[in-house]
N, C-alpha and C. Protein backbone atom coordinates (compact mmCIF):
# COMPACT_ATOMS: atom_id res chain seq x y z
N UNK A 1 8.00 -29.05 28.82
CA UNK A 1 9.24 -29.29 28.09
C UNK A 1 9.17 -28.64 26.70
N UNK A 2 8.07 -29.03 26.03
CA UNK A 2 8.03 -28.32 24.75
C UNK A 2 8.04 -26.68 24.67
N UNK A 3 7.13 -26.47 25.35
CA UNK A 3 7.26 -24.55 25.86
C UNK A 3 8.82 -24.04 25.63
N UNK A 4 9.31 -24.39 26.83
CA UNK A 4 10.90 -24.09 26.88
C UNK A 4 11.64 -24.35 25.21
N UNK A 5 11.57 -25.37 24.98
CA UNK A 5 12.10 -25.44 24.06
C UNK A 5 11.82 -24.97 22.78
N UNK A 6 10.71 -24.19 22.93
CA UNK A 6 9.84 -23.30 21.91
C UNK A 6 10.39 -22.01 21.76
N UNK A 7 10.60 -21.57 23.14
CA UNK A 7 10.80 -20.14 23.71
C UNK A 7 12.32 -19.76 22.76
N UNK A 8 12.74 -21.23 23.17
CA UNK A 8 14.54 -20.78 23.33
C UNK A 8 14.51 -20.77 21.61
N UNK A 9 14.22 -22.05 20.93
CA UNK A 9 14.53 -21.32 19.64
C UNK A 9 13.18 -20.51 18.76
N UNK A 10 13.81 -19.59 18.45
CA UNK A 10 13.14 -18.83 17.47
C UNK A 10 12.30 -19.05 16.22
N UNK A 11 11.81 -18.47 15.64
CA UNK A 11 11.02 -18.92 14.37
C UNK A 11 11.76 -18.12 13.15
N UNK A 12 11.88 -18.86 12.44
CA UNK A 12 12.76 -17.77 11.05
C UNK A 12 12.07 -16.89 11.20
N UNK A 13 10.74 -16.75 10.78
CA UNK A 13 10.68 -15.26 10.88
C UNK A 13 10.78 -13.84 11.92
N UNK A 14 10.83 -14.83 13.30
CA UNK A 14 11.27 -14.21 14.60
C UNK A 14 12.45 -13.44 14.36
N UNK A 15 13.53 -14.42 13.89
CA UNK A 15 15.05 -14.23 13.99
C UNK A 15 14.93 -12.61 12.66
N UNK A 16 14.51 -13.04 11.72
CA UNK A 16 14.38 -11.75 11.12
C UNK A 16 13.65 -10.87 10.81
N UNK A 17 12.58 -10.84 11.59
CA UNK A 17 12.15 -9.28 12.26
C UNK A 17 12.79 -8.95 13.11
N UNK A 18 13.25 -9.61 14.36
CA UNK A 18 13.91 -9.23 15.44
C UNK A 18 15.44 -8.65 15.16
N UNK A 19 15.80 -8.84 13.93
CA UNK A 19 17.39 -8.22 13.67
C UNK A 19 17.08 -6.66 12.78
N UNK A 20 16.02 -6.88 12.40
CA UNK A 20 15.30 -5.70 11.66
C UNK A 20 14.42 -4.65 12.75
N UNK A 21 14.74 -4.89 13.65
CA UNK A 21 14.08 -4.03 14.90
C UNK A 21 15.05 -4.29 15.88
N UNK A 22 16.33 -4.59 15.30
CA UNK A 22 17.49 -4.44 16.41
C UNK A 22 17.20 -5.17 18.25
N UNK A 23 16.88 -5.89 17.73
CA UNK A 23 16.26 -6.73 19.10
C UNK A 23 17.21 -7.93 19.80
N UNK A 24 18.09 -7.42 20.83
CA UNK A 24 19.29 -7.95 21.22
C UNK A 24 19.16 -9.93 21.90
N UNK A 25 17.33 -9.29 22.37
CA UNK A 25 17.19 -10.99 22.33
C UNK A 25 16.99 -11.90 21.62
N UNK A 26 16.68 -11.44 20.81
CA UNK A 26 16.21 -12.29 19.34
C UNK A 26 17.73 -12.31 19.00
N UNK A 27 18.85 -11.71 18.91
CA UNK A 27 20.19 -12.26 18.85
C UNK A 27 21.13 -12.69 19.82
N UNK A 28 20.58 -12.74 20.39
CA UNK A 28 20.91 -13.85 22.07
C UNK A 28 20.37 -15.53 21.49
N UNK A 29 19.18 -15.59 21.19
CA UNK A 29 18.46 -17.05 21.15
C UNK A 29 18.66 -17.32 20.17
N UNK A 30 19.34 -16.69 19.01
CA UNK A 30 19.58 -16.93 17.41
C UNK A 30 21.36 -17.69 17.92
N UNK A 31 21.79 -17.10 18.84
CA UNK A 31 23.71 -17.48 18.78
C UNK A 31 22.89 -19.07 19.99
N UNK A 32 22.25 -18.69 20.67
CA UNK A 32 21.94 -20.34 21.02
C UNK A 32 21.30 -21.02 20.55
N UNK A 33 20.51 -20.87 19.46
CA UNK A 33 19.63 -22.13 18.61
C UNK A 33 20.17 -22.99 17.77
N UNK A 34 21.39 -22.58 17.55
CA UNK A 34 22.11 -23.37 16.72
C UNK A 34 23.24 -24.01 16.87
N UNK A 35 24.03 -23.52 17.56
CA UNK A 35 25.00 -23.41 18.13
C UNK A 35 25.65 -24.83 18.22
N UNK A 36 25.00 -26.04 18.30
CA UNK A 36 25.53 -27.13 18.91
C UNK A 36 25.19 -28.11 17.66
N UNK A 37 24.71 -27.39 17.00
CA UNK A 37 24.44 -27.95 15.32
C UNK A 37 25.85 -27.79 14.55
N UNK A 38 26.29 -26.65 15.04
CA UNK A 38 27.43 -25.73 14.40
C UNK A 38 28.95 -26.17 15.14
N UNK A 39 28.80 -26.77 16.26
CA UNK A 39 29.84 -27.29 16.91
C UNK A 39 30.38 -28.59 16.57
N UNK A 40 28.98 -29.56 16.31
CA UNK A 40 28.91 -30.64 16.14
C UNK A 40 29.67 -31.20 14.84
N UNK A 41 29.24 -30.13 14.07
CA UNK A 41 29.81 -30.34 12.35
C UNK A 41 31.29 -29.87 12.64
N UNK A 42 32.14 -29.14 13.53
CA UNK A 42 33.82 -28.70 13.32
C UNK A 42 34.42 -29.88 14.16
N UNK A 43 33.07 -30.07 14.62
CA UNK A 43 33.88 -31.49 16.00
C UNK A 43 34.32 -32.41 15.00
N UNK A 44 33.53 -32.74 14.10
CA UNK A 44 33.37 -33.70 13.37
C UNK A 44 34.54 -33.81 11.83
N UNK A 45 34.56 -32.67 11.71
CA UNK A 45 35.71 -31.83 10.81
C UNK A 45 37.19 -31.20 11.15
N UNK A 46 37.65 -31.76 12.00
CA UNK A 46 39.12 -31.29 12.40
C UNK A 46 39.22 -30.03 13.14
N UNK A 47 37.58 -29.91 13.55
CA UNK A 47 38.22 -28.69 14.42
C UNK A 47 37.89 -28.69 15.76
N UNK A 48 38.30 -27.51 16.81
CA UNK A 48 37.59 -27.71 18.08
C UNK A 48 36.78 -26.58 18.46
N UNK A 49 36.54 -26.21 19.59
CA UNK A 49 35.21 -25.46 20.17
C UNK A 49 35.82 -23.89 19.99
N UNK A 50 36.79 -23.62 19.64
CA UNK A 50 37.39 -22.38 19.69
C UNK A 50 36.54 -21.85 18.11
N UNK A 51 37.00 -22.71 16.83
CA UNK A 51 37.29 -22.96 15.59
C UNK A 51 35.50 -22.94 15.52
N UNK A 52 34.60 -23.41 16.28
CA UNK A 52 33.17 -23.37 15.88
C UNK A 52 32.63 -22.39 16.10
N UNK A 53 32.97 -21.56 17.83
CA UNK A 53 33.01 -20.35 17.90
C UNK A 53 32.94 -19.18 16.92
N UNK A 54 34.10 -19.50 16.74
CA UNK A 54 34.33 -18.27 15.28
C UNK A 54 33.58 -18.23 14.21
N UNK A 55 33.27 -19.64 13.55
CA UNK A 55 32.67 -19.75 11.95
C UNK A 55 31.46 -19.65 12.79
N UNK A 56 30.70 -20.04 14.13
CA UNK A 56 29.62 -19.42 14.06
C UNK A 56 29.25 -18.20 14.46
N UNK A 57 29.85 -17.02 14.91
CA UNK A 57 30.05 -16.07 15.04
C UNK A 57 30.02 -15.08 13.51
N UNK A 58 30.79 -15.49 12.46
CA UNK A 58 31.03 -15.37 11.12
C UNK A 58 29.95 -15.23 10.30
N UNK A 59 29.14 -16.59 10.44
CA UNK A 59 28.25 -17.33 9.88
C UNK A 59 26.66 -15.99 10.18
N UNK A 60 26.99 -15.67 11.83
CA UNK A 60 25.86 -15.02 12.54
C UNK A 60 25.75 -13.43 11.58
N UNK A 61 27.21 -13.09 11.78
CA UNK A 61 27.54 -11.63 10.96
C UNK A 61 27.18 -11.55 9.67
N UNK A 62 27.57 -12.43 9.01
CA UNK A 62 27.00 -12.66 7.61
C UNK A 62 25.48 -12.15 7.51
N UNK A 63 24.42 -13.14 8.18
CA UNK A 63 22.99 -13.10 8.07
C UNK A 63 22.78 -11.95 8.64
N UNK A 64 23.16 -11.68 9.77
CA UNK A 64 22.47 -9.99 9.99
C UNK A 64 22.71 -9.15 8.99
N UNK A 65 23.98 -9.01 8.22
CA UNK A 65 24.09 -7.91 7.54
C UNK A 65 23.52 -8.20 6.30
N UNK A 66 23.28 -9.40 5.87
CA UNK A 66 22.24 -9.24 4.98
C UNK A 66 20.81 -9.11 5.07
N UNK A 67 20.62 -9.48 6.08
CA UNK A 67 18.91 -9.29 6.89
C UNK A 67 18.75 -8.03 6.60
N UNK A 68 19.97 -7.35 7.15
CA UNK A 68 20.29 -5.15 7.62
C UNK A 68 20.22 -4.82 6.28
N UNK A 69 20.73 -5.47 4.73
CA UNK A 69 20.60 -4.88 3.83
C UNK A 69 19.17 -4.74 2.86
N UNK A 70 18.35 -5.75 3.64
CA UNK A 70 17.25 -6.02 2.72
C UNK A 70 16.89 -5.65 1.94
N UNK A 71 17.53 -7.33 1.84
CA UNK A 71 17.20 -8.37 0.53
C UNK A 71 17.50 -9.22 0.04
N UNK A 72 17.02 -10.03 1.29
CA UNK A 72 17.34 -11.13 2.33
C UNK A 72 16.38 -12.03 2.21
N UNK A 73 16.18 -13.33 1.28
CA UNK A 73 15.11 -13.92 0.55
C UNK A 73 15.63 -15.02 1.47
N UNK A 74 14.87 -16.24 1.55
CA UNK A 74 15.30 -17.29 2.82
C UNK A 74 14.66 -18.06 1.94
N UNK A 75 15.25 -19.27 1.24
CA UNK A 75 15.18 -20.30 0.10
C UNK A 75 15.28 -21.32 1.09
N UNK A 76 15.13 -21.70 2.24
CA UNK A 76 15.27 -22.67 2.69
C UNK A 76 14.93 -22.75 4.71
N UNK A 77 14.89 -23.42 4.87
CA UNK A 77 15.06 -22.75 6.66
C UNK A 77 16.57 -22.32 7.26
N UNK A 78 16.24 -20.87 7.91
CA UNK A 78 17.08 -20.46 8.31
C UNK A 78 18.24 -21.50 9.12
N UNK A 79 17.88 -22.72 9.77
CA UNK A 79 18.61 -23.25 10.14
C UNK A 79 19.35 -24.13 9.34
N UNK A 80 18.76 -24.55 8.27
CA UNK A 80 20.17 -25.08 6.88
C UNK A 80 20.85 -23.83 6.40
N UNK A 81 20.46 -22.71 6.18
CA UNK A 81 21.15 -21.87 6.05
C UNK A 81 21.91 -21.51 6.50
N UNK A 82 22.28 -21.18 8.07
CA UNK A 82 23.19 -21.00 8.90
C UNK A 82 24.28 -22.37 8.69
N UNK A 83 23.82 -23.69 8.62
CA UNK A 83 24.56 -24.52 8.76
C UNK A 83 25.43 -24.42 7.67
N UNK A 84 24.96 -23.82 6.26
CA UNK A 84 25.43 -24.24 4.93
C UNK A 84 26.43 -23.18 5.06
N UNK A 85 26.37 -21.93 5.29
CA UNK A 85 27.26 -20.53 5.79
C UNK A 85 28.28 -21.45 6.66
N UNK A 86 27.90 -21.75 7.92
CA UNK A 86 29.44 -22.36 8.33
C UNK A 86 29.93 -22.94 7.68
N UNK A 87 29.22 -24.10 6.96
CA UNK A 87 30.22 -25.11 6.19
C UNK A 87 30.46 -24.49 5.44
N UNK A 88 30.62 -23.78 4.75
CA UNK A 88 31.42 -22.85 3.47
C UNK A 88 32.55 -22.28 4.13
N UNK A 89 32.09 -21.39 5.18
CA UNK A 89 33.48 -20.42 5.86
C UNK A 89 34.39 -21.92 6.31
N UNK A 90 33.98 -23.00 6.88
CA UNK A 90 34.80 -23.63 7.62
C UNK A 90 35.90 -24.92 6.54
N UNK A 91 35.49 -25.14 5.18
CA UNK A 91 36.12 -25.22 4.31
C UNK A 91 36.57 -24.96 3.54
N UNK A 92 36.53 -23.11 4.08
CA UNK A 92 37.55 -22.48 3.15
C UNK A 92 38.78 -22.25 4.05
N UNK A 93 38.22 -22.47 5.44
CA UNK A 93 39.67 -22.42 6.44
C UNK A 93 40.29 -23.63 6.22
N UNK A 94 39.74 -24.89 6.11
CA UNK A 94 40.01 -26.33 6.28
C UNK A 94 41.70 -25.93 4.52
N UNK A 95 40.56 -25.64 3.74
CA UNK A 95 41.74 -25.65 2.50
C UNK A 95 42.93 -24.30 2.68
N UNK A 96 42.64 -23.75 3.19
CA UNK A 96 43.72 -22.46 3.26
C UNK A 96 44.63 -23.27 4.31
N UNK A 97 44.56 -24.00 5.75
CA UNK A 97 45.52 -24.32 6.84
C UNK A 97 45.57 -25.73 5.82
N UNK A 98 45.31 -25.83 4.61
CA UNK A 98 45.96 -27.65 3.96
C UNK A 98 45.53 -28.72 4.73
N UNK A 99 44.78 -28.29 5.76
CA UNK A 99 44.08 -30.07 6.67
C UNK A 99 43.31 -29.98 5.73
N UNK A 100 42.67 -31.93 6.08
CA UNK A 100 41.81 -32.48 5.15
C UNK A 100 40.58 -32.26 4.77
N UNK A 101 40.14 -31.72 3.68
CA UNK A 101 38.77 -30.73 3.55
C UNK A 101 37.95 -31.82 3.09
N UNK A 102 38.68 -32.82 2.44
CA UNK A 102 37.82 -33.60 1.47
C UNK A 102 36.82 -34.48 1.95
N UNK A 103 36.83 -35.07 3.29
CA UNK A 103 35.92 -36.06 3.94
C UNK A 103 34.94 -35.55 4.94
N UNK A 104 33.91 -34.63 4.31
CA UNK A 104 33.18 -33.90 5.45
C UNK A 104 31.77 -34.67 5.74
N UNK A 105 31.54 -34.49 7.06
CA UNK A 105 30.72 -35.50 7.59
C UNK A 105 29.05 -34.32 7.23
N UNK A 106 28.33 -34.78 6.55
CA UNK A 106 27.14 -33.94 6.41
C UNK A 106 25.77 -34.30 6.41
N UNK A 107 24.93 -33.00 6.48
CA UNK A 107 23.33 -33.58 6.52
C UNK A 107 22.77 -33.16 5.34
N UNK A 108 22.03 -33.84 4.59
CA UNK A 108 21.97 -33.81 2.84
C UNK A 108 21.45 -32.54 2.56
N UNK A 109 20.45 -31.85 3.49
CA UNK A 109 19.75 -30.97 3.22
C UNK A 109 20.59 -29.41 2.54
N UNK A 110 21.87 -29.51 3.58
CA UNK A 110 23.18 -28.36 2.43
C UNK A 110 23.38 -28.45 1.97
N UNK A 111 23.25 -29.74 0.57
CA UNK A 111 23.81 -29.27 -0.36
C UNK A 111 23.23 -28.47 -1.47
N UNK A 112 21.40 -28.86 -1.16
CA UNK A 112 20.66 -28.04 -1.70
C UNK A 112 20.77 -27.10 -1.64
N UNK A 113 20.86 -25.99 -0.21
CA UNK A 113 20.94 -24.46 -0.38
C UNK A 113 22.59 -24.19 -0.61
N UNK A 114 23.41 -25.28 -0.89
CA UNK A 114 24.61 -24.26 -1.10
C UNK A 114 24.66 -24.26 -2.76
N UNK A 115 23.32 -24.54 -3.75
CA UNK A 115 23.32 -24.37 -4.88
C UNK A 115 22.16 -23.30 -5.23
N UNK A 116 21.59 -23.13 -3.66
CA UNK A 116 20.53 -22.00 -4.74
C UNK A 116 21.31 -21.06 -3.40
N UNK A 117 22.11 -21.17 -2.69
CA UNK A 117 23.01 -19.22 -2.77
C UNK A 117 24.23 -19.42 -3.88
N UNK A 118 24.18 -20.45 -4.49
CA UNK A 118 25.15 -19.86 -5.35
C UNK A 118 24.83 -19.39 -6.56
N UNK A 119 23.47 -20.14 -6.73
CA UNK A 119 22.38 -19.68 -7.65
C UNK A 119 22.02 -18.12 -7.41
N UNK A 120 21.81 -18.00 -6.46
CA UNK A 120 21.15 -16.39 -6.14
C UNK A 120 22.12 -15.44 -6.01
N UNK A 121 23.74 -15.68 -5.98
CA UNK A 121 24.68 -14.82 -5.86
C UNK A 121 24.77 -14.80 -7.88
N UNK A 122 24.77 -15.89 -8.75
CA UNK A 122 25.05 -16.09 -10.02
C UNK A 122 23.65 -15.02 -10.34
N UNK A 123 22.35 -14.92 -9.58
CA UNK A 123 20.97 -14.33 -10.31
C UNK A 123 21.52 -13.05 -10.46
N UNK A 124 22.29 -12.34 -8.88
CA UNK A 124 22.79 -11.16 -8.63
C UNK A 124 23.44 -10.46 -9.53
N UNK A 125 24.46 -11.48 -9.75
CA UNK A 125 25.25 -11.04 -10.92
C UNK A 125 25.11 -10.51 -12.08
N UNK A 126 24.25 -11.49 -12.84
CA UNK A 126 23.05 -11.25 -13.95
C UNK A 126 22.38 -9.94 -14.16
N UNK A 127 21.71 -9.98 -12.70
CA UNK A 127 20.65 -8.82 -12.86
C UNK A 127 21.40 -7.62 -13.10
N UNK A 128 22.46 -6.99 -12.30
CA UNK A 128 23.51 -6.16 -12.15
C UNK A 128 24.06 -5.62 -13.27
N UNK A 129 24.37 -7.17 -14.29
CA UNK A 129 24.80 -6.95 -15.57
C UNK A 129 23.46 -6.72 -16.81
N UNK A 130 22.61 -7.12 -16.58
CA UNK A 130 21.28 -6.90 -17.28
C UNK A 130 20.93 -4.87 -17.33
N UNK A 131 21.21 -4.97 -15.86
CA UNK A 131 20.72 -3.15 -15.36
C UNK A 131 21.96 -2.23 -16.42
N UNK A 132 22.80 -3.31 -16.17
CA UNK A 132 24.27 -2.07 -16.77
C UNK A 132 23.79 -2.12 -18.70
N UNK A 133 23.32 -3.20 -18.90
CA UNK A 133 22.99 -3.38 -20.51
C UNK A 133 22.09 -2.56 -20.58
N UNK A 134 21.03 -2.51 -19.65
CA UNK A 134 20.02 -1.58 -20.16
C UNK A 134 20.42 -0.09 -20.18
N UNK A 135 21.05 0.37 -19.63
CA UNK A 135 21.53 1.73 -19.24
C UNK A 135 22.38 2.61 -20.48
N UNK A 136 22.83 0.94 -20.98
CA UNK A 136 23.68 1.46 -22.03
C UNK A 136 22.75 1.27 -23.65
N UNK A 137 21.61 0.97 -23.36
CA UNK A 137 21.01 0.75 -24.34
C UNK A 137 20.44 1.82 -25.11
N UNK A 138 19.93 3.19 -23.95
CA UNK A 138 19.23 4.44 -24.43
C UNK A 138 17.62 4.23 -24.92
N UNK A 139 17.04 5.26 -25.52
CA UNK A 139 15.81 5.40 -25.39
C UNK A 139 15.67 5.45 -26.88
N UNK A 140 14.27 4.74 -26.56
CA UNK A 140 12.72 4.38 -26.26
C UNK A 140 13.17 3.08 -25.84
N UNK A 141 14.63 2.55 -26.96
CA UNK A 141 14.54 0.63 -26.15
C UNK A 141 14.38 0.25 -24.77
N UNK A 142 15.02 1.15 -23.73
CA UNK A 142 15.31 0.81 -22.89
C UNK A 142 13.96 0.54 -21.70
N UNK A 143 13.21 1.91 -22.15
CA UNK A 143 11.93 1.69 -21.93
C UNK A 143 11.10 0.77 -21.89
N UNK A 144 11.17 0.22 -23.39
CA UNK A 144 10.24 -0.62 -24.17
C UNK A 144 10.37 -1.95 -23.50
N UNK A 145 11.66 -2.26 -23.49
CA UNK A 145 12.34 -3.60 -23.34
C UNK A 145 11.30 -3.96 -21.40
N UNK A 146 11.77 -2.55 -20.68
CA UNK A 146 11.31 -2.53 -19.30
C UNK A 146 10.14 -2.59 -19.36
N UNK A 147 9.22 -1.60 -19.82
CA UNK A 147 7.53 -2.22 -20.12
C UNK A 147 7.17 -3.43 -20.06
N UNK A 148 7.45 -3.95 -20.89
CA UNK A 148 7.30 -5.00 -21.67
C UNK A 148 7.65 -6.89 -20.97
N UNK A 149 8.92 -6.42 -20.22
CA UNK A 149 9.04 -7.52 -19.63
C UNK A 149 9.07 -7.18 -18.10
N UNK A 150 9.63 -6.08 -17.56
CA UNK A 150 9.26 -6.27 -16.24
C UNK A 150 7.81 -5.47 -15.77
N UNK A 151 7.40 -4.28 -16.45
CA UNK A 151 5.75 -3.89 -16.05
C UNK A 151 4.86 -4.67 -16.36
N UNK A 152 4.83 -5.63 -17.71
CA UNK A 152 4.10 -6.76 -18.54
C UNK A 152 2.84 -5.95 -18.78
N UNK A 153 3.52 -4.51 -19.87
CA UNK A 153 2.15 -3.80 -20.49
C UNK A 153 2.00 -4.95 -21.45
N UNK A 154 0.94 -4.73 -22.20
CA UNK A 154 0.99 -5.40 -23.51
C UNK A 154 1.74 -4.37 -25.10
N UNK A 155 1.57 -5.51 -25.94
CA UNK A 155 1.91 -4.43 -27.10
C UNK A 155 0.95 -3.68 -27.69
N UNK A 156 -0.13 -3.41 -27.41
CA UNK A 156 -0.98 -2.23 -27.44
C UNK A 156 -0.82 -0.84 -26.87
N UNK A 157 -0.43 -1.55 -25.35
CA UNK A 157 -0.47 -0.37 -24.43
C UNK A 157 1.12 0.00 -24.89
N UNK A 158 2.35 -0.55 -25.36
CA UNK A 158 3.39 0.12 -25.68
C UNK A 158 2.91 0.81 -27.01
N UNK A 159 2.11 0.41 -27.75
CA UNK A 159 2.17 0.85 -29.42
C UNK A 159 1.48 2.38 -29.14
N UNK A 160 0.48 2.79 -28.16
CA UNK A 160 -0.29 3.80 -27.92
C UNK A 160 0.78 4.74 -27.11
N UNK A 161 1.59 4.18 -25.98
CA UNK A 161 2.41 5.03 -25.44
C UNK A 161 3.47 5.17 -25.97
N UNK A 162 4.08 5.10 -27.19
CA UNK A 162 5.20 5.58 -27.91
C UNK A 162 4.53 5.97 -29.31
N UNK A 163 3.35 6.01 -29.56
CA UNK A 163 2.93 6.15 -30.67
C UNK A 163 2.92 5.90 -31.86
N UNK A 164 2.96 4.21 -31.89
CA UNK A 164 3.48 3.49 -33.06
C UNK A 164 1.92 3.28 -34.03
N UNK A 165 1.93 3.08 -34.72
CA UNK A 165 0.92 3.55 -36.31
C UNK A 165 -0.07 1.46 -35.57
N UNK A 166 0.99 0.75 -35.46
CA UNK A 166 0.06 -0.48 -35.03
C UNK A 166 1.44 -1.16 -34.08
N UNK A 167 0.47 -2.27 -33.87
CA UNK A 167 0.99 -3.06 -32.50
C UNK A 167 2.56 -4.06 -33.44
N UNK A 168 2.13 -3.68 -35.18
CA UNK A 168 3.41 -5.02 -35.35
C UNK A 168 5.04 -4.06 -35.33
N UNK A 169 4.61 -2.57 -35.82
CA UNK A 169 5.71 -1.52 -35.82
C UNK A 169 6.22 -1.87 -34.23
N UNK A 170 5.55 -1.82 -33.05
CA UNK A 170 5.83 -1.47 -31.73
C UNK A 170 6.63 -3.38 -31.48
N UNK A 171 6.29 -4.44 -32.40
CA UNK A 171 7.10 -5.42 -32.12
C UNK A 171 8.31 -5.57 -32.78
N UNK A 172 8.30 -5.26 -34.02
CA UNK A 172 9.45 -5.03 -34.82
C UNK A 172 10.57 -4.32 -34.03
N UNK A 173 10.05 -3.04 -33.13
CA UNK A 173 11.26 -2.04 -32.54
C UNK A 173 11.57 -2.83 -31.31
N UNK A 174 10.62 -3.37 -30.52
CA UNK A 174 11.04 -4.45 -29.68
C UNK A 174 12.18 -5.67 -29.78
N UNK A 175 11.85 -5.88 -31.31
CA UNK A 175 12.48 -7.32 -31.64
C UNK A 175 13.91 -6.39 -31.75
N UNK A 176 14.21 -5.19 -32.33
CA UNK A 176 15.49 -5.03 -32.67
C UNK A 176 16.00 -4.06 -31.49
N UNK A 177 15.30 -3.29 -30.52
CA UNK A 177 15.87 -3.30 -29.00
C UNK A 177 16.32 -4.90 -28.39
N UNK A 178 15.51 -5.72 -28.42
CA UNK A 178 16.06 -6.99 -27.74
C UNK A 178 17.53 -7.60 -28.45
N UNK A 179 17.69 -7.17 -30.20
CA UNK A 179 19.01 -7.54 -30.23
C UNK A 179 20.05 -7.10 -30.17
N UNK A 180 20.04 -5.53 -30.17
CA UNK A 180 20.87 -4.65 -29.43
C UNK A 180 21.13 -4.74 -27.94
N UNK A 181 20.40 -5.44 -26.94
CA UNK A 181 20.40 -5.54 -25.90
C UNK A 181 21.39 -6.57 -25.71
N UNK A 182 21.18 -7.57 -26.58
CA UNK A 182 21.79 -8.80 -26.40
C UNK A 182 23.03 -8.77 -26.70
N UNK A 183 23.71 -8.11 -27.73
CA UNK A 183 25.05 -8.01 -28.41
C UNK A 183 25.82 -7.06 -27.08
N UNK A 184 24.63 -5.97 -26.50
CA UNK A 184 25.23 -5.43 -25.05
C UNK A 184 25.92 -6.42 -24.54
N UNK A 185 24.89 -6.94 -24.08
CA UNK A 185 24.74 -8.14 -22.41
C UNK A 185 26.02 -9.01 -23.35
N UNK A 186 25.67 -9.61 -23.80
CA UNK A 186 26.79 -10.92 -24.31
C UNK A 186 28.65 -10.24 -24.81
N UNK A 187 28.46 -9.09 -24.98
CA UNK A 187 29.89 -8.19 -25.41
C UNK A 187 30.57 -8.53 -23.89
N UNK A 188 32.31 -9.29 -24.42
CA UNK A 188 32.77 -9.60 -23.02
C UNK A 188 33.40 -8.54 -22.19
């Protein structure tokens, strides 16, 4: 009994190697591993088997194409994840057709990941806008700033590779790249 029921569902990391090597069974046993998790919650929510169909179908498209874009971080098990993806698509249908969105029957564990993808869509954002500040920042800051916090030289190894006289000149230009950076980033 356990075998079988081993076979049929997948292992997160099954499900995404197997979409990353285009592997049609690994998306065969991914649309049945969940499936009745995903039914259960529209049954339960004003909808019927047509309506679960779809958001899990939706829900499925979603994760592959972010699997396909990698960079595709999994904060949680793939199976709250999938669940938390339907429940999002399926109460944004619930409020668009005006039925009752407000009384949804749930398992506690979504509400956690529907704050760290909203967290990680808000990181996205950030970073995006961080890249565009730096770009507009120009050189040596832009450099410096990157050294410094994402290579984690020290201020030696910046003071020697820009050729600053000592390590407090190479913090001083740091300190006033970081507030030029900031008046960037924070300019609405």
């Amino acid at each position: 009994m356990s075998n079988s029921l081993k076979s049929s569902v997948p292992t997160d990391r099954e499900v995404i190697l197997g979409i990353l090597n285009n592997s049609e069974d690994t998306l065969n046993k991914l649309y049945k591993a969940y499936y009745t998790m995903v039914l259960q919650f529209i049954l339960n929510n004003n909808g019927d088997e047509d309506d679960a169909k779809d958001v899990y179908q939706e829900a499925i498209i979603i994760l592959y194409n972010k699997i396909k874009e990698g960079n595709f971080e999994l904060s949680s098990k793939l199976k709250t994840y999938i669940y938390s993806v339907c429940r999002r698509i399926w109460l944004k249908k619930l409020s668009l057709n005006s039925k009752k969105a407000g009384n949804v029957t749930d398992y506690e564990d979504v509400l956690i990941v529907e704050e760290d993808v909203e967290e990680h869509e808000e990181k996205d954002l950030q970073f995006v806008k961080m890249q565009s500040a730096l770009d507009h920042l120009g050189e040596p800051c832009k450099t410096i700033i990157q050294d410094f916090y994402i290579h984690n030289l020290s201020m030696q190894d910046i003071c020697e590779k820009f050729g600053y006289t000592n390590t407090d000149n190479a913090k001083t230009q740091k300190y006033k790249c970081l507030q030029r950076l900031k008046k960037i980033f924070f300019q609405p």
